[in-house]
C-alpha atoms as a PDB file:
ATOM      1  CA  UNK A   1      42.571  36.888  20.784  1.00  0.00           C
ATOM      2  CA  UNK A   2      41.030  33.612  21.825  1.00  0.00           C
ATOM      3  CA  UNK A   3      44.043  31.904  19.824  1.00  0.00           C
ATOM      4  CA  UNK A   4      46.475  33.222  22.061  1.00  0.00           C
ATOM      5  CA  UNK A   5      44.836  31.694  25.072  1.00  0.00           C
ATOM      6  CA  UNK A   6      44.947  28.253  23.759  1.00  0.00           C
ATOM      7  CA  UNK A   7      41.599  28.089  22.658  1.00  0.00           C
ATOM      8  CA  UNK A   8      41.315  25.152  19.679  1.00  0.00           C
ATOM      9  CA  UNK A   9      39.286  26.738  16.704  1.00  0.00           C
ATOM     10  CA  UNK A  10      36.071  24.292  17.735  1.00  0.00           C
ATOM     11  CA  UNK A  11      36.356  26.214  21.299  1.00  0.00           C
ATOM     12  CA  UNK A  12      36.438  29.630  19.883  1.00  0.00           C
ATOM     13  CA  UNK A  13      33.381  28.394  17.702  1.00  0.00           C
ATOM     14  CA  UNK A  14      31.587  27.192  20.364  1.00  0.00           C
ATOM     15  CA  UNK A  15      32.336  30.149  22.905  1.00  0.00           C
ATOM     16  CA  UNK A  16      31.420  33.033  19.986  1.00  0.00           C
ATOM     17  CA  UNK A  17      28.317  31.096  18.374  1.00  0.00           C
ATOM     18  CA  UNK A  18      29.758  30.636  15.464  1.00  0.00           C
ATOM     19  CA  UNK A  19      30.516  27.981  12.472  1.00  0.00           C
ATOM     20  CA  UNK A  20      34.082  27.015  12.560  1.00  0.00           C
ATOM     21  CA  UNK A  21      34.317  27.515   9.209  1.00  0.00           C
ATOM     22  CA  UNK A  22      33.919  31.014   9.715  1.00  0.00           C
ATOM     23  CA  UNK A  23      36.672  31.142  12.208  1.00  0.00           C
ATOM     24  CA  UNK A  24      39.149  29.229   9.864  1.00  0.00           C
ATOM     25  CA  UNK A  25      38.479  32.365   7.947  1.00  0.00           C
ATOM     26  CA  UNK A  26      39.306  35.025  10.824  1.00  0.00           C
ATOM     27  CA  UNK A  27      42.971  32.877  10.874  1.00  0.00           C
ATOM     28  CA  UNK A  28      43.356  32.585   7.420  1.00  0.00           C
ATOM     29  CA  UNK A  29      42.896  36.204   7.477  1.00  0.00           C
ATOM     30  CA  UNK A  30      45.626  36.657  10.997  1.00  0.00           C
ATOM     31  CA  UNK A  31      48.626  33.833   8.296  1.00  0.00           C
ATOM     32  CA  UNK A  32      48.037  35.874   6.225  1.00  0.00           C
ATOM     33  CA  UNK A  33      48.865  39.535   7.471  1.00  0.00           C
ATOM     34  CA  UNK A  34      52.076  38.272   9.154  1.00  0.00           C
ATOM     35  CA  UNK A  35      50.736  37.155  12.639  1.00  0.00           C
ATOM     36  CA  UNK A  36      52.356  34.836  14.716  1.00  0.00           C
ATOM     37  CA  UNK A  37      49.996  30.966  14.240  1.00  0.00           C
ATOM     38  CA  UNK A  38      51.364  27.950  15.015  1.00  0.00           C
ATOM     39  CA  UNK A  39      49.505  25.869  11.503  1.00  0.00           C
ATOM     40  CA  UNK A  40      50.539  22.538  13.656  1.00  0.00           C
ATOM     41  CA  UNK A  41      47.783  24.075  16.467  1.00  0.00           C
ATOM     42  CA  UNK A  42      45.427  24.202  13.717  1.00  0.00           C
ATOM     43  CA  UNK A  43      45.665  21.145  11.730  1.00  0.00           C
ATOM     44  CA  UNK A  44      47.246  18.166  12.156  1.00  0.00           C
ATOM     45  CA  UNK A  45      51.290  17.802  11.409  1.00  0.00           C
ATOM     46  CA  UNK A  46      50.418  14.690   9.293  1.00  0.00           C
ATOM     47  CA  UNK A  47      47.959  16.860   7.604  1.00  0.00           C
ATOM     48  CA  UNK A  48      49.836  19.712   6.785  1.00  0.00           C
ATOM     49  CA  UNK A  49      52.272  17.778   5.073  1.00  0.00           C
ATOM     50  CA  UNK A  50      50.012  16.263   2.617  1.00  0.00           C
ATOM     51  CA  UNK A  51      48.239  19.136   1.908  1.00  0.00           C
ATOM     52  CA  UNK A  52      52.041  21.070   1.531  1.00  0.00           C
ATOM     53  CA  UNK A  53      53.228  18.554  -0.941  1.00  0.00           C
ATOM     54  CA  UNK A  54      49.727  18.066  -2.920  1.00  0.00           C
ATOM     55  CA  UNK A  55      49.660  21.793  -3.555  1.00  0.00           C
ATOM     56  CA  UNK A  56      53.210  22.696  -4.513  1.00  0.00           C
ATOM     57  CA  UNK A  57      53.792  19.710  -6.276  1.00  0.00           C
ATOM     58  CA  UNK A  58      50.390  20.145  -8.737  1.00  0.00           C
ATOM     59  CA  UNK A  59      50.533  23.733  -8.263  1.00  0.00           C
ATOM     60  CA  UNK A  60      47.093  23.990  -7.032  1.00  0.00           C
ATOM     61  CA  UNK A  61      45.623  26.581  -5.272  1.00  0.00           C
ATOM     62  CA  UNK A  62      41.868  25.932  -5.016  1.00  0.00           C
ATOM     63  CA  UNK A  63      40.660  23.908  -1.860  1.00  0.00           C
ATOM     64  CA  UNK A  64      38.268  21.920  -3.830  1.00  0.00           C
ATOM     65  CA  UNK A  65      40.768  19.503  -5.895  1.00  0.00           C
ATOM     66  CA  UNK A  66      42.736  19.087  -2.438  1.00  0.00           C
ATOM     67  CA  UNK A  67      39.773  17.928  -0.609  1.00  0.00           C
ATOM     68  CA  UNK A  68      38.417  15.484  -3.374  1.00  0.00           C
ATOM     69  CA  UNK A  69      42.191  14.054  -3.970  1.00  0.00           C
ATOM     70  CA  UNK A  70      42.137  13.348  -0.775  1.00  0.00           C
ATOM     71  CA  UNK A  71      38.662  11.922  -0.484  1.00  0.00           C
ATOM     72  CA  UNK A  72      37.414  13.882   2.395  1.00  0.00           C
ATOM     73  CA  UNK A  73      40.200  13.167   5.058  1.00  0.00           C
ATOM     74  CA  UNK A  74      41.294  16.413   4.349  1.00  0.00           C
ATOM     75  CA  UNK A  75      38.637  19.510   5.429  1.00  0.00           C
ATOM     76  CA  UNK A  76      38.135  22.610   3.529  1.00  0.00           C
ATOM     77  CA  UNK A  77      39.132  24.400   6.748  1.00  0.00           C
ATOM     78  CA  UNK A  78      42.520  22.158   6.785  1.00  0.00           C
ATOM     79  CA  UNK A  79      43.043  22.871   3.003  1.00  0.00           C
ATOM     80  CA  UNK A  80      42.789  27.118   3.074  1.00  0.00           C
ATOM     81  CA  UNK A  81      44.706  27.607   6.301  1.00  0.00           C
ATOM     82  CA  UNK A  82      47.267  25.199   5.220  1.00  0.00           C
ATOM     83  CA  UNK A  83      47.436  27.109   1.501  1.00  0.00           C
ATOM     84  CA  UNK A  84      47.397  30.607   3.839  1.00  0.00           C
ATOM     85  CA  UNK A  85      50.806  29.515   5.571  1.00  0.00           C
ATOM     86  CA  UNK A  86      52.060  28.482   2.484  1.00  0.00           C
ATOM     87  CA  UNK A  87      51.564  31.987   0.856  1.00  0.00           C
ATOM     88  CA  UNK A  88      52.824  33.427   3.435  1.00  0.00           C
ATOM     89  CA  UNK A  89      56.262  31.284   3.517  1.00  0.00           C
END
């Protein structure tokens, strides 16, 4: 797994051909059946924590209202890994 040798998700992108948002997907996929991802690696610290907290507090659980609320600072990508890890807590 490219992950594992410290590859950022834009390198793994760039060294497969493909879109990043497709390889958000492939680690949503790895939260969410239990392996080991570090979500700071992934997205910002800062990030996570307002995604977190917008999410549990409004119980959301659709990426679209977290990206508008946060008026694009806040990627798609960011928004469903960040929602994986929190399933999976």
């Amino acid at each position: 797994m490219l992950y594992k040798q410290g590859l950022s998700m834009e390198e793994i992108a760039e060294k497969r051909g493909l879109a990043i948002s497709t390889i958000a997907g492939h680690m949503e996929k790895c939260i969410l059946m239990g392996y080991e991802v570090d979500i700071e690696r992934l997205v910002e610290k800062e990030k996570v924590e307002k995604i977190k907290e917008f999410m549990v507090r409004f119980s959301v659980v659709k990426l679209t209202p977290v990206v508008d609320y946060f008026n694009g600072e806040i990627s798609f990508e960011d928004a469903r890994l960040v929602r994986a890890w929190i399933k999976r807590e």
